[in-house]
Structure formats: structure tokens, C-alpha cells
N, C-alpha and C. Protein backbone atom coordinates (compact mmCIF):
# COMPACT_ATOMS: atom_id res chain seq x y z
N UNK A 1 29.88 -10.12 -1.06
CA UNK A 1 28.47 -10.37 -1.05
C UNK A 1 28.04 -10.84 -2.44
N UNK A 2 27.38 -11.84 -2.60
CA UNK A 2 26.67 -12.26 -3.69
C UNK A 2 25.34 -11.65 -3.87
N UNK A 3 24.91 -11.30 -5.16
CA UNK A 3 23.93 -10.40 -5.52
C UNK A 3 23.43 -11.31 -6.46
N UNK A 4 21.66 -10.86 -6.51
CA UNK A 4 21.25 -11.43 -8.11
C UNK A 4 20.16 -10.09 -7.97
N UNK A 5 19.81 -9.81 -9.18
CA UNK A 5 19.61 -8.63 -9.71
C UNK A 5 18.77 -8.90 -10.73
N UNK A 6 17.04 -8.53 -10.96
CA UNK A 6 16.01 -9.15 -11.71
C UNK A 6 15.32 -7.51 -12.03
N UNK A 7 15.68 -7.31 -13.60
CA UNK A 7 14.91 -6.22 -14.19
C UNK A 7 14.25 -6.65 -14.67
N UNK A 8 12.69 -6.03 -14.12
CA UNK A 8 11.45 -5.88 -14.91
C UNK A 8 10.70 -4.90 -15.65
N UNK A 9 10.75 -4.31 -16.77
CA UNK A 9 9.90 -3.20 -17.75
C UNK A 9 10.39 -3.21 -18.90
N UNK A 10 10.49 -1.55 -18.60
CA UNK A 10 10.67 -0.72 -20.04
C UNK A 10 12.84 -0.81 -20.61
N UNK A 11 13.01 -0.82 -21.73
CA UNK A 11 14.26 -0.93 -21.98
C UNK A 11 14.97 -0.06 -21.13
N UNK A 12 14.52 1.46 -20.68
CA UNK A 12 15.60 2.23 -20.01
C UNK A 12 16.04 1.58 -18.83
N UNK A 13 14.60 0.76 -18.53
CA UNK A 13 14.87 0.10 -17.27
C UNK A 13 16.53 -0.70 -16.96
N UNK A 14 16.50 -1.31 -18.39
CA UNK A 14 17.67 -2.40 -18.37
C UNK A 14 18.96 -1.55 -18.42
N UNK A 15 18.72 -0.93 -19.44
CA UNK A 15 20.03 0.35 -19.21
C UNK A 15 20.33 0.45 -17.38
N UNK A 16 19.16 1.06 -17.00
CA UNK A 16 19.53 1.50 -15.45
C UNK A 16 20.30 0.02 -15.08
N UNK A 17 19.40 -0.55 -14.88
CA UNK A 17 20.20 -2.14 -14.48
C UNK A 17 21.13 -2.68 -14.48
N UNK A 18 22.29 -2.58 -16.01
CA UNK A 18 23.20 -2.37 -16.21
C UNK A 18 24.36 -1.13 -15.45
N UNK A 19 23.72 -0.38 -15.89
CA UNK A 19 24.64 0.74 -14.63
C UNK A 19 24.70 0.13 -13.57
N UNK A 20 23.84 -0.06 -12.99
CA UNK A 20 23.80 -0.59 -11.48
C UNK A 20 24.88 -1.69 -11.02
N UNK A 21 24.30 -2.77 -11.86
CA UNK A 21 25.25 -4.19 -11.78
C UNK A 21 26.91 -3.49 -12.22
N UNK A 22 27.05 -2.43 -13.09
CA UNK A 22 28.24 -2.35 -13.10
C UNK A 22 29.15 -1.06 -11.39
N UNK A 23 28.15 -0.32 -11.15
CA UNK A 23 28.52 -0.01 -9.76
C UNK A 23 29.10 -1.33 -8.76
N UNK A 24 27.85 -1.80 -8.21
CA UNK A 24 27.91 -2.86 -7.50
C UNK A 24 29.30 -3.77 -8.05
N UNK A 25 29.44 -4.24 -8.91
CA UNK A 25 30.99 -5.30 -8.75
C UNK A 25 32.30 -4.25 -8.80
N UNK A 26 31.95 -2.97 -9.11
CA UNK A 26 32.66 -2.40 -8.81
C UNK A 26 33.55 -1.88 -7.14
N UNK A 27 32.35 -2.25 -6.55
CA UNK A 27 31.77 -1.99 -4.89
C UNK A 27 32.59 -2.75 -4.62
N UNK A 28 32.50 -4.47 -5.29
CA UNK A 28 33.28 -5.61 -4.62
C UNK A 28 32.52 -6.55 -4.72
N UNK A 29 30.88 -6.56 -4.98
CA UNK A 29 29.71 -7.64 -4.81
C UNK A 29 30.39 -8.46 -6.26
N UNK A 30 29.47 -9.84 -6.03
CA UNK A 30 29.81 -10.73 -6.88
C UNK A 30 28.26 -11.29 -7.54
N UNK A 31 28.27 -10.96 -8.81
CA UNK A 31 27.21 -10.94 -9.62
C UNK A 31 26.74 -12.54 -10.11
N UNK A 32 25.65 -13.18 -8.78
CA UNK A 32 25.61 -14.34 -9.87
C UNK A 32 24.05 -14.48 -10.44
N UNK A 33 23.69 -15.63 -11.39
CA UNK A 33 22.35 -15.46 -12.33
C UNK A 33 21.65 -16.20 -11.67
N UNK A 34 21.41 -16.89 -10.83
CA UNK A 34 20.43 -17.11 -9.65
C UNK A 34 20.05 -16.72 -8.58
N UNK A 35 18.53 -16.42 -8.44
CA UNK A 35 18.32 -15.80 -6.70
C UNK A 35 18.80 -16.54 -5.99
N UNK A 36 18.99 -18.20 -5.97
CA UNK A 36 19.17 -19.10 -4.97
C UNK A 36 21.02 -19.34 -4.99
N UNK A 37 21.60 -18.96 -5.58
CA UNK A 37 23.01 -18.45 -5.50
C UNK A 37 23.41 -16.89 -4.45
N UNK A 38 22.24 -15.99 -4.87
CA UNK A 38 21.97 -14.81 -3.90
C UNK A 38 22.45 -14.84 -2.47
N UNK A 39 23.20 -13.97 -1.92
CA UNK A 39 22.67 -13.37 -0.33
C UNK A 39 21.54 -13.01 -0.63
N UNK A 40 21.87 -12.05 -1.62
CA UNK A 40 20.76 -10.50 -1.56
C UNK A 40 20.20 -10.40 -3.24
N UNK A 41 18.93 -10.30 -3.03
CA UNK A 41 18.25 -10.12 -4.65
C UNK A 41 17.92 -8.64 -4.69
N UNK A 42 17.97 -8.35 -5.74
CA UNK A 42 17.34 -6.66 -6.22
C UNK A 42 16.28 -6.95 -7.16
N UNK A 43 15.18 -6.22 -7.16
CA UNK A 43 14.32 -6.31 -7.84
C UNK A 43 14.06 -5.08 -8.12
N UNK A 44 14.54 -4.77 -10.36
CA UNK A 44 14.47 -3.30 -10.44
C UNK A 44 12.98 -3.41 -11.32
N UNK A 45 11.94 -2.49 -10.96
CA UNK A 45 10.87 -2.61 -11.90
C UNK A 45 10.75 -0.70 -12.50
N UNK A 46 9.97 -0.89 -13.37
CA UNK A 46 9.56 0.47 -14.31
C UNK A 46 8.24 0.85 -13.60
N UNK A 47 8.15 2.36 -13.64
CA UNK A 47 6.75 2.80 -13.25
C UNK A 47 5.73 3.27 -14.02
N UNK A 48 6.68 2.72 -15.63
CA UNK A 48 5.84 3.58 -17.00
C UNK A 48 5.05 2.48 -17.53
């Protein structure tokens, strides 16, 4: 599965983001830098 993955906030945010993206290709997904490359987009936002 191709993924694209768009953090929006605070720096911890990106931290989390990072974790994440490194789960996921771990999973097997394939990390690319366009939504329109995407199956599937994630959209991580902050609530602070």
C-alpha cells in the first residue's frame, strides 16, 4: 500500500509522525511525498 502522510502543528506532533511513518514501512506500506502518488493519505494534526 502506498501512503502519504501530512503533519500539521506543534513539533511533538512531527516526532509522533515520525514514529508513525516509521511503524507503517515497517508494516510493509510504501512511503511516498505526494497525496496523488497515495492509495491512502493520513492527516496528523495537534490539538494544542
Amino acid at each position: 500500500m502506498k501512503l502519504y502522510l501530512l503533519s500539521l502543528g506543534c513539533a511533538k506532533n512531527s516526532v509522533d509522525s515520525e514514529h508513525l511513518l516509521g511503524l507503517l514501512e515497517s508494516a510493509g506500506a510504501e512511503i511516498v511525498p505526494t497525496p496523488e502518488e497515495a492509495d491512502t493519505a493520513i492527516v496528523n494534526t495537534c490539538g494544542f
